[in-house]
Protein backbone atom coordinates (compact mmCIF):
# COMPACT_ATOMS: atom_id res chain seq x y z
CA UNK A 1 0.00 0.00 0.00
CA UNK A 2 0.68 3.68 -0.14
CA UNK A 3 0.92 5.09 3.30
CA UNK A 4 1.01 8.68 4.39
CA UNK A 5 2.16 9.43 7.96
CA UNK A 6 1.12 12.57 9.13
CA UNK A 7 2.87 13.04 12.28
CA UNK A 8 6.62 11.95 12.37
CA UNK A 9 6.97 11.32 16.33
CA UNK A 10 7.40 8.59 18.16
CA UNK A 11 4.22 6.64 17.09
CA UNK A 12 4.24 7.86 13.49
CA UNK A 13 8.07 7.79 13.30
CA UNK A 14 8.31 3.73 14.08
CA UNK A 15 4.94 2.72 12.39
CA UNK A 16 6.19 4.08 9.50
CA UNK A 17 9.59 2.02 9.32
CA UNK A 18 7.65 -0.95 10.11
CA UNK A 19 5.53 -0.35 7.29
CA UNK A 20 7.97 -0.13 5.32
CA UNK A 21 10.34 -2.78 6.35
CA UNK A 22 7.01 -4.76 5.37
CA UNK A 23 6.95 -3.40 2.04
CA UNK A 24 4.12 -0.85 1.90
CA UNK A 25 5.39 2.53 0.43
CA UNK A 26 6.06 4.98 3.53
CA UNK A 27 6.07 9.24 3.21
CA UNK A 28 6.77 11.10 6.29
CA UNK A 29 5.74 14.28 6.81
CA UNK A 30 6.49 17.13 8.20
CA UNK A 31 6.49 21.20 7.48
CA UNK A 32 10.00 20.78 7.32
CA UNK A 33 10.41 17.22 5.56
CA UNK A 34 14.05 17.82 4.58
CA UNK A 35 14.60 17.23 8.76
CA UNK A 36 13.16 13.42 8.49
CA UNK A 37 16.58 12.74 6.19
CA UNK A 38 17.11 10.40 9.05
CA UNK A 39 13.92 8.89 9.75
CA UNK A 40 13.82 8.01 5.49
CA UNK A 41 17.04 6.74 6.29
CA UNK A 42 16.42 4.26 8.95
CA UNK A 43 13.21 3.10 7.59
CA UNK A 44 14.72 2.00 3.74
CA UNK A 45 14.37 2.15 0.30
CA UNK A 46 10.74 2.31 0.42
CA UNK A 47 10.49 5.43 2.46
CA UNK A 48 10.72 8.82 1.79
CA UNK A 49 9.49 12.94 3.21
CA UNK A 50 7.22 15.33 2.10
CA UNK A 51 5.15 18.25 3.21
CA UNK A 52 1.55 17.25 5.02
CA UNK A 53 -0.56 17.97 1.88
CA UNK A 54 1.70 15.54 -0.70
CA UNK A 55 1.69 12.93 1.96
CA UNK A 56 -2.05 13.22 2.30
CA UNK A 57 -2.30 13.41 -1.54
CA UNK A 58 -0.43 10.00 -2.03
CA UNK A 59 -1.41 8.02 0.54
CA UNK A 60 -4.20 4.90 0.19
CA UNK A 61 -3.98 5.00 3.91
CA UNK A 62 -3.15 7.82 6.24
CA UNK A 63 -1.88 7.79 9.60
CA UNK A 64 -3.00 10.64 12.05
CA UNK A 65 -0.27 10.81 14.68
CA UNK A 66 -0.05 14.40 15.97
CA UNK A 67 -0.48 16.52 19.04
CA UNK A 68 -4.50 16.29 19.39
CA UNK A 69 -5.38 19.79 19.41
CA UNK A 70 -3.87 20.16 16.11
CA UNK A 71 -6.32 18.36 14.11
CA UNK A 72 -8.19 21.52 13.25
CA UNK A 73 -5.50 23.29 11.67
CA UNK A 74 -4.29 19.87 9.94
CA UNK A 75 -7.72 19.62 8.27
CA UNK A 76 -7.11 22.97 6.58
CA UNK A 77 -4.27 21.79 5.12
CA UNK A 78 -4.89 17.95 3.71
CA UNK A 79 -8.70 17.89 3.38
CA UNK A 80 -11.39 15.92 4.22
CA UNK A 81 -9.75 13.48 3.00
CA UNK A 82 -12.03 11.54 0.51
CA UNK A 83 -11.82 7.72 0.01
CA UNK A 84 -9.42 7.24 1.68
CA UNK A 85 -8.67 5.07 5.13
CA UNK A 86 -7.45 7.23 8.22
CA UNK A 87 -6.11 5.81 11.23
CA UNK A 88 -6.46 7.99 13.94
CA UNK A 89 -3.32 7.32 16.56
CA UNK A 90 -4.67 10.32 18.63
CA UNK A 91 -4.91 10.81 22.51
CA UNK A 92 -6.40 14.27 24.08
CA UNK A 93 -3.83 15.31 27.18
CA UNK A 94 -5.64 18.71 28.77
CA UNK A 95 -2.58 19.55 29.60
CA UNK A 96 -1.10 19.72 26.70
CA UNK A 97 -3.95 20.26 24.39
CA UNK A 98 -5.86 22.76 26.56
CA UNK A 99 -9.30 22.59 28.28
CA UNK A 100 -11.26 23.97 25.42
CA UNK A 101 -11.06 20.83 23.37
CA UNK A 102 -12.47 18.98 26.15
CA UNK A 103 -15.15 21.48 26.89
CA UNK A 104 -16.39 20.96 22.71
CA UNK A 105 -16.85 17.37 23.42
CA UNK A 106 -18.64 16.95 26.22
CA UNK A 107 -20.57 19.72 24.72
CA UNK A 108 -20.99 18.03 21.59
CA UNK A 109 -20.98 14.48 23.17
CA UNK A 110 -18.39 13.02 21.28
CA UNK A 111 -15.88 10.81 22.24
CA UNK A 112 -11.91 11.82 20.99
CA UNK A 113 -12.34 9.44 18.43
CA UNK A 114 -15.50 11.17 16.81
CA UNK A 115 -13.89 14.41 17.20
CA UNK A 116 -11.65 13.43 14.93
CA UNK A 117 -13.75 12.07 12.71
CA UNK A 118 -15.89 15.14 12.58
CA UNK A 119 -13.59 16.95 10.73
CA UNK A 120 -12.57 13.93 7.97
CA UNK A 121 -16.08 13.27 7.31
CA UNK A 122 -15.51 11.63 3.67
CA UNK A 123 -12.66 8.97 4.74
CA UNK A 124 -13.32 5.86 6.43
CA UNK A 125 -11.88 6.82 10.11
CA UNK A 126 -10.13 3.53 12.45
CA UNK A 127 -9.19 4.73 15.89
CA UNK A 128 -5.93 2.66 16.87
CA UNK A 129 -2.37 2.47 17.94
CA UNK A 130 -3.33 5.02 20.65
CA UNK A 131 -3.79 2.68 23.32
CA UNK A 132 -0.25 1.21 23.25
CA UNK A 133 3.13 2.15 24.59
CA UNK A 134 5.41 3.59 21.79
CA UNK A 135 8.12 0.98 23.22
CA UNK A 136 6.32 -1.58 22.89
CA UNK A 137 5.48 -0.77 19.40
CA UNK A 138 8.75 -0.93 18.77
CA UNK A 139 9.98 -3.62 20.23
CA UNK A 140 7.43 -5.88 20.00
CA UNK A 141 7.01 -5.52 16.20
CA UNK A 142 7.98 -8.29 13.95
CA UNK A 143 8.40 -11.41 16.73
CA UNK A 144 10.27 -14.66 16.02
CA UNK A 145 7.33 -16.99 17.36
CA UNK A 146 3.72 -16.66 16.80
CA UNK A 147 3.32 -16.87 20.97
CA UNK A 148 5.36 -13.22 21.41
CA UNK A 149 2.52 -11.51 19.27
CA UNK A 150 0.78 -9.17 21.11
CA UNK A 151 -3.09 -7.48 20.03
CA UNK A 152 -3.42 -4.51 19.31
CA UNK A 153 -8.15 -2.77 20.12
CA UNK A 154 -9.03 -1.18 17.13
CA UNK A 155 -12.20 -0.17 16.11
CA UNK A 156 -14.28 1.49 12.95
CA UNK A 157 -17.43 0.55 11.15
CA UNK A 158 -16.16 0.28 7.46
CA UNK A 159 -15.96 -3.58 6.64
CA UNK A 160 -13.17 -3.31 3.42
CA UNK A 161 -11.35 -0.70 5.80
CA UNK A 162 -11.39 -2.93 8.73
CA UNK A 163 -9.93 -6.06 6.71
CA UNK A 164 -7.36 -3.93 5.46
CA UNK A 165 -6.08 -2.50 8.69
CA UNK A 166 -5.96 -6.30 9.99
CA UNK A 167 -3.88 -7.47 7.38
CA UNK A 168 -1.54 -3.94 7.92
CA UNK A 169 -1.10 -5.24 11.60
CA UNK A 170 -0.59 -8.62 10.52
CA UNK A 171 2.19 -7.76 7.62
CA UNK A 172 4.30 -6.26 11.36
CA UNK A 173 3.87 -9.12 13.26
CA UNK A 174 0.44 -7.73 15.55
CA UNK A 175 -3.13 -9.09 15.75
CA UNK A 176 -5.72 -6.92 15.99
CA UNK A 177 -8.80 -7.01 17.65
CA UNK A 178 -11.85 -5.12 16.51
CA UNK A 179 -13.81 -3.49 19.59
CA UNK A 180 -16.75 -2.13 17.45
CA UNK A 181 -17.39 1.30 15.65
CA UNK A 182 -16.34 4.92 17.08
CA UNK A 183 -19.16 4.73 19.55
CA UNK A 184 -17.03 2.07 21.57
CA UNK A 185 -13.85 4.02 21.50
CA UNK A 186 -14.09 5.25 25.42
CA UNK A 187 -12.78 1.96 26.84
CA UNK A 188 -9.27 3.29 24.39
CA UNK A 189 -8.89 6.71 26.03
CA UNK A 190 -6.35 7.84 28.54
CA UNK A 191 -6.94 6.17 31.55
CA UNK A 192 -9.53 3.71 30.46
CA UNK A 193 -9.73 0.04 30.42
CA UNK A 194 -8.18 -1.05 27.05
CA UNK A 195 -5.52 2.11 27.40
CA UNK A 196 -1.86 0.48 28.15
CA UNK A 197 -2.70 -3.27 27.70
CA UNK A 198 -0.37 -5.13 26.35
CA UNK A 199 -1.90 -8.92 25.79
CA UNK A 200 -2.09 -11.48 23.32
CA UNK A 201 -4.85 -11.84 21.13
CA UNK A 202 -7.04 -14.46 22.79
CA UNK A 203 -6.53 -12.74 26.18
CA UNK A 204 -7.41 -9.39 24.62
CA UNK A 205 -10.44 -10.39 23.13
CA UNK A 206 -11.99 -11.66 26.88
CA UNK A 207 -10.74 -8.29 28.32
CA UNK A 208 -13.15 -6.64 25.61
CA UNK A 209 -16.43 -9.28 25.48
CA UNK A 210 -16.46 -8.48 29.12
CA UNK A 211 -16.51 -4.55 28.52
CA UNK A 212 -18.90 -4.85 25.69
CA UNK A 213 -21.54 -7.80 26.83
């Protein structure tokens, strides 16, 4: 696949090399893409950097793995992003993002995972990788034994979109386990239930049939 990572950190930053140590085609972005020379570097021949609005342009599949109060001002840049998939990788911290955000949604009863959404209306939006230690992502990627694979709670309502994102996780050596649309994305937030676990697949799906039954 083509991917598009918007947001070069820590999440972005190593999903990306995995990506494309697993032979998708990676762009990084960044406003300054000519400082990702070594991030293009370390992730291979199918990597490379561009600005947010190429990256957007070429991806199939776009990861969203920025500072959460920032979405706003992304989606003036790239779009609403039509047809495409969008994996939203986002956490709200009030103290980092500011109160205000928090204020809108409550307001608007959404959940940080429909916020997003709100403003990509026209892609098909997954909430994941937001749940999980950016160590672990890192390490953990790619095991030698089918018994060190760790799940990964994901969830979206767009069946071609949801297969597609399996096989992603798959093609780095994670299992994913679906956890139902947007609407069940509260058990993923900071703090919650699903946030930090680190399990297998089998345990991970008990963990969640006993949150959702």
């Amino acid at each position: 696949m083509k991917i598009g990572i918007i947001g070069a950190g820590n999440i972005g930053g190593n999903l990306g090399k995995h990506f494309a140590k697993a032979g998708h085609q990676v762009m990084f972005s960044s406003r300054h893409p000519e400082q990702l020379k070594h991030l293009v570097k370390a992730a291979g021949q199918n990597a490379s950097a561009a600005n947010i609005e190429e990256a957007a342009e070429c991806g199939e599949l776009i990861l969203l793995a920025i500072p959460f109060g920032k979405v706003p001002a992304t989606r003036e840049k790239i779009g609403t992003l039509a047809g495409k998939i969008l994996i939203d990788a986002n956490n709200y911290y009030p103290q980092r993002d500011g109160a205000a955000f928090g204020k809108e949604m409550t307001e608007k009863r959404l959940l940080e995972s429909e916020w997003t959404a709100s403003y990509f209306t026209k892609a098909s939006v997954l909430k994941a990788f937001n749940s999980i230690s950016y160590v672990t992502l890192t390490e953990r990627a790619f095991p030698e034994t089918d018994k060190e694979r760790l799940a990964i709670p994901f969830a979206g309502s767009d069946g071609r979109s949801i297969e597609v994102f399996k096989t992603l996780l798959n093609d780095i050596g994670f299992d994913g386990v679906h956890i139902g649309d947007l609407a069940a994305t509260k058990a993923m937030q900071p703090n919650e239930k699903l946030y930090g676990t680190e399990l297998p697949q089998a345990k991970l799906k008990d963990v969640v049939k006993k949150l959702y039954r």
